[in-house]
PDB file of N, CA and C in Angstrom:
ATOM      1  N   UNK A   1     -47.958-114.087 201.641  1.00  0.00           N
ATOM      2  CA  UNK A   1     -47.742-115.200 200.757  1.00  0.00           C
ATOM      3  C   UNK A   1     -48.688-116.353 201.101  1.00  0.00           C
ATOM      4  N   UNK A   2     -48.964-116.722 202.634  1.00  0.00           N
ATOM      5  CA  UNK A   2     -49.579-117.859 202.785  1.00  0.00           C
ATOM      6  C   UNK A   2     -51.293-117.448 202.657  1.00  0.00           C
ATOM      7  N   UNK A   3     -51.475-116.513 202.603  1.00  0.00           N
ATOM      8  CA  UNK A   3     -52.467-115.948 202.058  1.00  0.00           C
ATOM      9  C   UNK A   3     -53.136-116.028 200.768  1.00  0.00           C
ATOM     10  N   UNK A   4     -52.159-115.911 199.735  1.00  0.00           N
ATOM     11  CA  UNK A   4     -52.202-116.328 197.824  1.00  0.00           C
ATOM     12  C   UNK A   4     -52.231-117.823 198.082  1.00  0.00           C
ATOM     13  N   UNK A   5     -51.772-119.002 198.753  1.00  0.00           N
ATOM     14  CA  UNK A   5     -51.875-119.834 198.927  1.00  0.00           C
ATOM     15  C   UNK A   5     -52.958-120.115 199.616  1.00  0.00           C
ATOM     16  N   UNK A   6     -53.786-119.759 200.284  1.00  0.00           N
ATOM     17  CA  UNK A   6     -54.960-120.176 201.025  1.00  0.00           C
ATOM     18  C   UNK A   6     -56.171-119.734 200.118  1.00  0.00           C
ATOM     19  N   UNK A   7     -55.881-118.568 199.316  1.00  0.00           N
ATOM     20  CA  UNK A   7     -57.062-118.541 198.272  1.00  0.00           C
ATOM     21  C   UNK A   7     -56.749-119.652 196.782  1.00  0.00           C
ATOM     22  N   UNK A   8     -55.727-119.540 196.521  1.00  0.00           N
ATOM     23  CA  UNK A   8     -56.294-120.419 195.422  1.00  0.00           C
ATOM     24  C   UNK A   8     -56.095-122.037 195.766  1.00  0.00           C
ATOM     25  N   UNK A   9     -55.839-122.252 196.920  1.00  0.00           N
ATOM     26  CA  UNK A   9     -56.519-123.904 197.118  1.00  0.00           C
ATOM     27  C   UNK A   9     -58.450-123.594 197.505  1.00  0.00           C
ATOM     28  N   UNK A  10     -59.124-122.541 198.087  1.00  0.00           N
ATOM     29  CA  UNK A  10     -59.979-122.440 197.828  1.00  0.00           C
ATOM     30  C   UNK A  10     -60.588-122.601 196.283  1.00  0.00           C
ATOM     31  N   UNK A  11     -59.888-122.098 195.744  1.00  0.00           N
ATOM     32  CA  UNK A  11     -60.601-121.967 194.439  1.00  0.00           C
ATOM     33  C   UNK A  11     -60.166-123.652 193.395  1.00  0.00           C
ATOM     34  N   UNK A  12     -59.760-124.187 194.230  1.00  0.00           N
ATOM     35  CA  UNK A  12     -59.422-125.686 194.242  1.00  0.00           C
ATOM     36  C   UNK A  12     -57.878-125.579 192.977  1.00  0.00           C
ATOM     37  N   UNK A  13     -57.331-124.763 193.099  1.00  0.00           N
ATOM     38  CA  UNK A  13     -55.493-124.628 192.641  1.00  0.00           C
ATOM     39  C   UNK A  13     -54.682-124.760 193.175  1.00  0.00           C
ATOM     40  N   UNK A  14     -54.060-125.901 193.165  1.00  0.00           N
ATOM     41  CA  UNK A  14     -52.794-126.253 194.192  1.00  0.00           C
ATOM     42  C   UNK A  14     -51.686-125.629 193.485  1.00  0.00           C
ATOM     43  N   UNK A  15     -51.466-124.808 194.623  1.00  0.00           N
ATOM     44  CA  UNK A  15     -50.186-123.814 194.243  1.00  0.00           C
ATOM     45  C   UNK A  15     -48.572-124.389 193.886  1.00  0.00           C
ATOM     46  N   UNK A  16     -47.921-123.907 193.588  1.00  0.00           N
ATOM     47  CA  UNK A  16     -46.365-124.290 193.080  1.00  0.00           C
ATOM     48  C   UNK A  16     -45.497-124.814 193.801  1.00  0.00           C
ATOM     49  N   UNK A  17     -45.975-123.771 195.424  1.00  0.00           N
ATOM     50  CA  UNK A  17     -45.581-124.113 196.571  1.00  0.00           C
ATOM     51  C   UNK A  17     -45.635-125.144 196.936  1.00  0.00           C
ATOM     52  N   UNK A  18     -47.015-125.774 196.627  1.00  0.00           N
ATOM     53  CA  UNK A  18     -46.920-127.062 197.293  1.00  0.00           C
ATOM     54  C   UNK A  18     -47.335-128.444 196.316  1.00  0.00           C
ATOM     55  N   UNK A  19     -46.580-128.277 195.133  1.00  0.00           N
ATOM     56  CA  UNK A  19     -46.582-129.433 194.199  1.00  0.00           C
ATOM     57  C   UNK A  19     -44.999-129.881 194.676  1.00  0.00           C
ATOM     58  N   UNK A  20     -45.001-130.875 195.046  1.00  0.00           N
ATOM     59  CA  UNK A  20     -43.925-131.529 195.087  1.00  0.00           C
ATOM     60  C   UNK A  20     -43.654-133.097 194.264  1.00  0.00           C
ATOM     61  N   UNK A  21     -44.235-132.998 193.225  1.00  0.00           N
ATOM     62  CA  UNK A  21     -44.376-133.519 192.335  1.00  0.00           C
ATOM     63  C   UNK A  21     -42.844-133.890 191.432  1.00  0.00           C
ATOM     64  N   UNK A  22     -42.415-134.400 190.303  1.00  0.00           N
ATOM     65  CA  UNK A  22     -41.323-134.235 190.010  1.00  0.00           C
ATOM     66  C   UNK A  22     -41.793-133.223 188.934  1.00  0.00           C
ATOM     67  N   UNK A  23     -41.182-132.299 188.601  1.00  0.00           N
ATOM     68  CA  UNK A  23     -41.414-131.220 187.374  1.00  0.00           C
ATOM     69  C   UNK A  23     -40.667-131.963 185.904  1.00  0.00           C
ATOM     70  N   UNK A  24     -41.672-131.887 185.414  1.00  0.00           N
ATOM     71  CA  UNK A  24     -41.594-132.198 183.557  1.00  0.00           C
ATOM     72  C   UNK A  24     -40.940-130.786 183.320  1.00  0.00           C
ATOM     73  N   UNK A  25     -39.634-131.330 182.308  1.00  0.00           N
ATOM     74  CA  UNK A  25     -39.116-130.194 181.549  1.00  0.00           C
ATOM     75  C   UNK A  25     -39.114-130.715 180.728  1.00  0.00           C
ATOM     76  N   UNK A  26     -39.951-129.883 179.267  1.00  0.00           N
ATOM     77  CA  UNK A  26     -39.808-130.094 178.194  1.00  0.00           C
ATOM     78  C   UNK A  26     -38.406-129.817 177.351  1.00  0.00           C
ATOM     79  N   UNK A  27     -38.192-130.221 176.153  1.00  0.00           N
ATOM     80  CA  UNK A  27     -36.778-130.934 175.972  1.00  0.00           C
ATOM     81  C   UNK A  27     -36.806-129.298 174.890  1.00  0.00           C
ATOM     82  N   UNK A  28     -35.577-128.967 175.046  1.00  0.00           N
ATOM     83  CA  UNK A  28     -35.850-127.485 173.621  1.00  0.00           C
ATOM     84  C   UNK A  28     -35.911-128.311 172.391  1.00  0.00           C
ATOM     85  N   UNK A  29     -37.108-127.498 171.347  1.00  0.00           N
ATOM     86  CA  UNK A  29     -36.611-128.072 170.369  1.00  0.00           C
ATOM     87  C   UNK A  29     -35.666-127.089 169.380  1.00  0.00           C
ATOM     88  N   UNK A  30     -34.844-127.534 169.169  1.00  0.00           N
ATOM     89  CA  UNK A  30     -33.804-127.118 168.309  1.00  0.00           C
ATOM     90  C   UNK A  30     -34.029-126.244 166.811  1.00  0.00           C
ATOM     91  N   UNK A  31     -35.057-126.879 166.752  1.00  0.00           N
ATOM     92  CA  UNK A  31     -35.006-126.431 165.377  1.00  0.00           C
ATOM     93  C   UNK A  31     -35.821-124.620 165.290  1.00  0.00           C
ATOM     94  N   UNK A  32     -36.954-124.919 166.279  1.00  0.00           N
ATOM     95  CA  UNK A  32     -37.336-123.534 166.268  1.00  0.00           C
ATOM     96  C   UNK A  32     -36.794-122.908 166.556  1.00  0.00           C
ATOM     97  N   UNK A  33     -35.551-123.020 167.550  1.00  0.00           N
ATOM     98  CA  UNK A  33     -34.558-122.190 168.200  1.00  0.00           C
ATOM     99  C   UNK A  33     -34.067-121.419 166.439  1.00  0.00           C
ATOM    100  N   UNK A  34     -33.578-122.519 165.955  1.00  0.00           N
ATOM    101  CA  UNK A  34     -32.533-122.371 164.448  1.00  0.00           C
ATOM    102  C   UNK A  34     -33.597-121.463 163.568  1.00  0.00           C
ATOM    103  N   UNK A  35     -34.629-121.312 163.495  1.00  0.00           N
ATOM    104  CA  UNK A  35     -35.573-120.823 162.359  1.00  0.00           C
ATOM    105  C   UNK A  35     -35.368-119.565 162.777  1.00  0.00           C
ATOM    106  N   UNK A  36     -35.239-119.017 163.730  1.00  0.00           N
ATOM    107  CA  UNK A  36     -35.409-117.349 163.704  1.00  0.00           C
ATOM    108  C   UNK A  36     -34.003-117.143 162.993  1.00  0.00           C
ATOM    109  N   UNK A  37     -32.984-117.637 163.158  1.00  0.00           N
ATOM    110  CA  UNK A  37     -31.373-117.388 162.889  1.00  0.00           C
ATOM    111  C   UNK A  37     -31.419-117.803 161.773  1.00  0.00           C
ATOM    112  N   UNK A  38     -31.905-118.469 160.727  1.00  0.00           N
ATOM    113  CA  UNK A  38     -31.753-119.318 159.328  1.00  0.00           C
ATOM    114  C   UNK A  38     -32.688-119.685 158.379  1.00  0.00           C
ATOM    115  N   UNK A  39     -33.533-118.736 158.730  1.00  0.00           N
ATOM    116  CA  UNK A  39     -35.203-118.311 157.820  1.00  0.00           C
ATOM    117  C   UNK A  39     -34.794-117.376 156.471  1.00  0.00           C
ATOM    118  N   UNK A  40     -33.723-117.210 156.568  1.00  0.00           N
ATOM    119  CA  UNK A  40     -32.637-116.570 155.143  1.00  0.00           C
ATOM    120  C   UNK A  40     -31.880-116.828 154.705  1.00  0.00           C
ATOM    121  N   UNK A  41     -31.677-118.528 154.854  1.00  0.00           N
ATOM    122  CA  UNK A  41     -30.467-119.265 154.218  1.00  0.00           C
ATOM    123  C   UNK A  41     -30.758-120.002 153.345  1.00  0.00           C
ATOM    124  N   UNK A  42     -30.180-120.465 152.047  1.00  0.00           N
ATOM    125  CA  UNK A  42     -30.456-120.691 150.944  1.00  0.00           C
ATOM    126  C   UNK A  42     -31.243-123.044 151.506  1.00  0.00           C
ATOM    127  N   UNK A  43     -30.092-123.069 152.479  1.00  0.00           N
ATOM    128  CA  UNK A  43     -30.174-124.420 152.881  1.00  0.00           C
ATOM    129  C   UNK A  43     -31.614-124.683 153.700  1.00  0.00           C
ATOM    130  N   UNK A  44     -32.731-123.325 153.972  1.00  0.00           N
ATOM    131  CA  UNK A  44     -33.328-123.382 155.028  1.00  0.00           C
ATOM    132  C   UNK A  44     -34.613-123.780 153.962  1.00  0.00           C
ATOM    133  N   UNK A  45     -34.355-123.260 152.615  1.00  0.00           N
ATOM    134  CA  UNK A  45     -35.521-123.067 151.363  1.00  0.00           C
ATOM    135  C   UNK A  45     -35.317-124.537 151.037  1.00  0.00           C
ATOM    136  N   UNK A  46     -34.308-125.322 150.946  1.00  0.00           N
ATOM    137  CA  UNK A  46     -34.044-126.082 149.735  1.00  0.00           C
ATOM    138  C   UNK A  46     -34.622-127.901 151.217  1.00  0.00           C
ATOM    139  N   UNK A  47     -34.867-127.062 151.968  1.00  0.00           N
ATOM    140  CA  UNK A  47     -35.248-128.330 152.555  1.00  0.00           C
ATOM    141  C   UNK A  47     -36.695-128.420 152.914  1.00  0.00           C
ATOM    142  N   UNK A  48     -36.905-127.308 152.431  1.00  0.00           N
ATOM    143  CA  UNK A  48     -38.540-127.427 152.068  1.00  0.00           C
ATOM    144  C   UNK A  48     -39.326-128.370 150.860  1.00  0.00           C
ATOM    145  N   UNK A  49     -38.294-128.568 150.043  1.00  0.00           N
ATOM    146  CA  UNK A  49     -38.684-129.212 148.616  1.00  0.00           C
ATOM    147  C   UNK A  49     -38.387-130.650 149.038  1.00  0.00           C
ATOM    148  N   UNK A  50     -38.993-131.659 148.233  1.00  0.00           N
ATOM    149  CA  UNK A  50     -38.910-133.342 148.256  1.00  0.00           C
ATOM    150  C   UNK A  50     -37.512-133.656 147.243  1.00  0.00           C
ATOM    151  N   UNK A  51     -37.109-134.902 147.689  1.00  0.00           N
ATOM    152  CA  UNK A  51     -35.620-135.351 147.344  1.00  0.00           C
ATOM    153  C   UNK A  51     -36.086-135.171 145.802  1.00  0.00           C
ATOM    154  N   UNK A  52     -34.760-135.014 145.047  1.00  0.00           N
ATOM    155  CA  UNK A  52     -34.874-134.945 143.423  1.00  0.00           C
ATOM    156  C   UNK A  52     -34.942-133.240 142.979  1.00  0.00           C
ATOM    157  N   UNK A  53     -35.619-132.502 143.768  1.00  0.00           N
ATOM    158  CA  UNK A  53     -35.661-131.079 143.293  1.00  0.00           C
ATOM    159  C   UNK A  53     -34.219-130.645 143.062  1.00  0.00           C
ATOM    160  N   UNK A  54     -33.352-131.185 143.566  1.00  0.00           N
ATOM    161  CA  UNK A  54     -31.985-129.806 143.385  1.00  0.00           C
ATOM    162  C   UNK A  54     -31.311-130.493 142.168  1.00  0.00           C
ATOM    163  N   UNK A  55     -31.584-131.749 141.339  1.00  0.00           N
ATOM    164  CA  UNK A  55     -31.381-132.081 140.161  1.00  0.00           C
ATOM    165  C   UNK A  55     -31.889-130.960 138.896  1.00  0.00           C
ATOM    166  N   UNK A  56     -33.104-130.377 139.231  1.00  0.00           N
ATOM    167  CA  UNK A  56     -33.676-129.696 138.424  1.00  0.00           C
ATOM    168  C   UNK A  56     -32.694-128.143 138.082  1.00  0.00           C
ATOM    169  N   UNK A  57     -32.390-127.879 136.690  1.00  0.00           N
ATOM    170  CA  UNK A  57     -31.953-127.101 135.994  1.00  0.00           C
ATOM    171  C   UNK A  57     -32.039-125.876 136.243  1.00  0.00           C
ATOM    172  N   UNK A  58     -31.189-125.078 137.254  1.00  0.00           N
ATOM    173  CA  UNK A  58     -31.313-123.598 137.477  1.00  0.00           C
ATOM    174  C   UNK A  58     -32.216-123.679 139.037  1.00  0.00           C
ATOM    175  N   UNK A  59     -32.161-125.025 139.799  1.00  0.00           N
ATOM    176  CA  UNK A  59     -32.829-124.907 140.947  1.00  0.00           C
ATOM    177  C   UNK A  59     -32.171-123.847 141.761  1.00  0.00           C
ATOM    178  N   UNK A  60     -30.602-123.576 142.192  1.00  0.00           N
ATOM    179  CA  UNK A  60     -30.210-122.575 142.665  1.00  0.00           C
ATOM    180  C   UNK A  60     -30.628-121.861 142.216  1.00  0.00           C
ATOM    181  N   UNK A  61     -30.782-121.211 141.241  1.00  0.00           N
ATOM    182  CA  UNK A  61     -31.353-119.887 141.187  1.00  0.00           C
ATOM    183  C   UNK A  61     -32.911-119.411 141.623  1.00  0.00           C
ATOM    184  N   UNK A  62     -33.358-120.182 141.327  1.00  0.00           N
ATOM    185  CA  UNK A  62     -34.785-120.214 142.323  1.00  0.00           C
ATOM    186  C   UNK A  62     -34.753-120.168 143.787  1.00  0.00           C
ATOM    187  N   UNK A  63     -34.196-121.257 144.066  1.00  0.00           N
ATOM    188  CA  UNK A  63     -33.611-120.602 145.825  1.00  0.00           C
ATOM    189  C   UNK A  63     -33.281-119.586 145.588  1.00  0.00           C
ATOM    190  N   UNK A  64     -32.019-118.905 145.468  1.00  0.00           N
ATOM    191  CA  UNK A  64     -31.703-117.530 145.739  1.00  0.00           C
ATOM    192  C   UNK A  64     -32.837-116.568 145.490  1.00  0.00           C
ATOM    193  N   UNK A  65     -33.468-116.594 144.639  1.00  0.00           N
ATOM    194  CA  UNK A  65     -34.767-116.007 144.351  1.00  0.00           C
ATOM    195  C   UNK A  65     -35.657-115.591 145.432  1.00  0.00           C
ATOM    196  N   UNK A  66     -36.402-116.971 146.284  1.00  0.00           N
ATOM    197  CA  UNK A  66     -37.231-117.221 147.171  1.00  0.00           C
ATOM    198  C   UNK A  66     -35.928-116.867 148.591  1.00  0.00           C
ATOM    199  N   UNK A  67     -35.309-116.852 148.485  1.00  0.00           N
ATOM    200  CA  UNK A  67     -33.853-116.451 150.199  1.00  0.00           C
ATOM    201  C   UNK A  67     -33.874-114.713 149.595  1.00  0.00           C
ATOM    202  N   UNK A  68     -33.815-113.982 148.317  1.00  0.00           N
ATOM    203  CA  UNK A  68     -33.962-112.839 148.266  1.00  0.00           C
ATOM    204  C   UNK A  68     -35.604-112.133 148.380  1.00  0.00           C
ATOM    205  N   UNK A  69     -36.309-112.746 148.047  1.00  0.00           N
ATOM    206  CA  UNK A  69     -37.716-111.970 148.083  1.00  0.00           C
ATOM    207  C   UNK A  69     -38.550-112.505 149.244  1.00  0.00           C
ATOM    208  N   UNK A  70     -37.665-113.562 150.001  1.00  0.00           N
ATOM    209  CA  UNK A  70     -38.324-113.878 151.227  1.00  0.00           C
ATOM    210  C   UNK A  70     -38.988-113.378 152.444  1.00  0.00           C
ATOM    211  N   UNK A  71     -40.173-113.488 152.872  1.00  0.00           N
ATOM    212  CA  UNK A  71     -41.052-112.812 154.186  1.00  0.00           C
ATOM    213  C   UNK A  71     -40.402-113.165 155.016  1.00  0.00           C
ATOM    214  N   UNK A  72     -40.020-112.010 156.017  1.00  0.00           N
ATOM    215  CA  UNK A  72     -40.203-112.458 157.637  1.00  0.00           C
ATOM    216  C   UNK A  72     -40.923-113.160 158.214  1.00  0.00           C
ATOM    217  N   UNK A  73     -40.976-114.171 159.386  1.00  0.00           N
ATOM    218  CA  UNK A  73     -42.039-114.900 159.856  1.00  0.00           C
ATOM    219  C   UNK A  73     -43.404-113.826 159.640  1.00  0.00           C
ATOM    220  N   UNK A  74     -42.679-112.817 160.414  1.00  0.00           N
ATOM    221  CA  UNK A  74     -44.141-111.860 161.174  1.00  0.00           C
ATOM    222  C   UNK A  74     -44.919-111.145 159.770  1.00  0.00           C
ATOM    223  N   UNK A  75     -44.387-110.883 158.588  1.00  0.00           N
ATOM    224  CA  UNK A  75     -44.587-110.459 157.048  1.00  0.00           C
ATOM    225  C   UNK A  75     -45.804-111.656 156.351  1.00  0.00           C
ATOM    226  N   UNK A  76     -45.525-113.022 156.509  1.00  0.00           N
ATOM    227  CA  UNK A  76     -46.088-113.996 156.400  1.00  0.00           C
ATOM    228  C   UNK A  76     -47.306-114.395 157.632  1.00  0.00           C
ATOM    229  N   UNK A  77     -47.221-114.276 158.581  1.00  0.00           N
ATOM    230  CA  UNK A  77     -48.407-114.391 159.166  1.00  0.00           C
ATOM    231  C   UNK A  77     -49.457-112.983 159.516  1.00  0.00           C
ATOM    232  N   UNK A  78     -48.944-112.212 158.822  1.00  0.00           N
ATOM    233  CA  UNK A  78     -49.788-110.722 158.789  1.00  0.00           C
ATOM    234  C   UNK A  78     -50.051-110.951 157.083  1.00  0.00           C
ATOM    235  N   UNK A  79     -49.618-111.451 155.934  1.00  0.00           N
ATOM    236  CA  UNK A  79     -50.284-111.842 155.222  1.00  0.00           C
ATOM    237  C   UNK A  79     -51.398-112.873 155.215  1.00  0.00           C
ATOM    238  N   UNK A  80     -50.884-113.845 156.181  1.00  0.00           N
ATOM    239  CA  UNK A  80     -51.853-114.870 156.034  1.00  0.00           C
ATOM    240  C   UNK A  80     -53.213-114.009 156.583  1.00  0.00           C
ATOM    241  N   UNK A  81     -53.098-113.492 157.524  1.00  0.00           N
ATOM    242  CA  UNK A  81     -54.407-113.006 158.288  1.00  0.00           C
ATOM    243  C   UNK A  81     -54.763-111.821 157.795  1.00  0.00           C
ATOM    244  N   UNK A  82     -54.261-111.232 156.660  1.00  0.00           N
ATOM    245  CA  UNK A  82     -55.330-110.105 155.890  1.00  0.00           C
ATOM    246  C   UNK A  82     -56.177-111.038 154.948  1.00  0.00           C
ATOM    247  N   UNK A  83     -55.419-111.995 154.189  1.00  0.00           N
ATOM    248  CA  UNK A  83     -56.456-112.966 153.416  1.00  0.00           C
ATOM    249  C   UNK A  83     -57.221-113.536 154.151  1.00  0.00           C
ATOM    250  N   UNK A  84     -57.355-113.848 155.172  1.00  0.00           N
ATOM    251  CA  UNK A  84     -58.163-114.748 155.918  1.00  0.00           C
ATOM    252  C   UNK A  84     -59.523-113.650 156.779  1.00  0.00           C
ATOM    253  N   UNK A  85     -59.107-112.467 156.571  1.00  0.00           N
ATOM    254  CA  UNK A  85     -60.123-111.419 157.044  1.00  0.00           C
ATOM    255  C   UNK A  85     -60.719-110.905 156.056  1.00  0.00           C
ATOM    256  N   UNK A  86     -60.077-110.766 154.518  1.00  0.00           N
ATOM    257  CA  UNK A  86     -60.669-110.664 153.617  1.00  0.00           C
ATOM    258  C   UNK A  86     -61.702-111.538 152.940  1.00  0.00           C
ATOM    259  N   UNK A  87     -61.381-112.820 152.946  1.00  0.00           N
ATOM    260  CA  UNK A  87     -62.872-114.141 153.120  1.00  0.00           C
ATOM    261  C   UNK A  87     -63.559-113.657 153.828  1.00  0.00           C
TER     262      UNK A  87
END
C-alpha cells in the first residue's frame, strides 16, 4: 500500500490517504433520481410545456399520446446519435 502511495506522489498525486482536507459532498439531486421512476407519467410531459398549455382543448389527450408513444431515455439518445452520425 505505502508503495501506491509513494508512486503517485511521484507522479505529483496526492493520494486519498493523505488528503485530510474536509471532503465536499455533493448534495443528490432529486430530480434525476425521480426521472428514471417518472419519465412515463402523464405529470412528467405536462411540465415540459409553459404555463397556459393545459387550458388548451384536448391537451390531455396529447399528453397521453406523448406518455404512450414515449422513448426511453436510452431510445432517445441512440436516436439522437444516429442523426447526428448521419450529418
Amino acid at each position: 500500500m505505502s508503495k501506491k502511495i509513494v508512486e503517485l506522489l511521484n507522479k505529483g498525486i496526492l493520494p486519498d490517504e493523505l488528503n485530510f482536507g474536509e471532503k465536499i459532498i455533493e448534495p443528490i439531486d432529486w430530480a434525476k433520481v425521480k426521472y428514471n421512476t417518472f419519465y412515463k407519467s402523464p405529470e412528467f410531459y405536462e411540465g415540459k410545456f409553459p404555463e397556459g398549455f393545459k387550458s388548451i382543448p384536448g391537451f390531455d389527450k396529447i399528453i397521453d399520446n406523448i406518455v404512450v408513444n414515449g422513448k426511453t431515455p436510452l431510445e432517445e439518445i441512440t436516436a439522437r446519435q444516429s442523426i447526428r452520425n448521419d450529418n
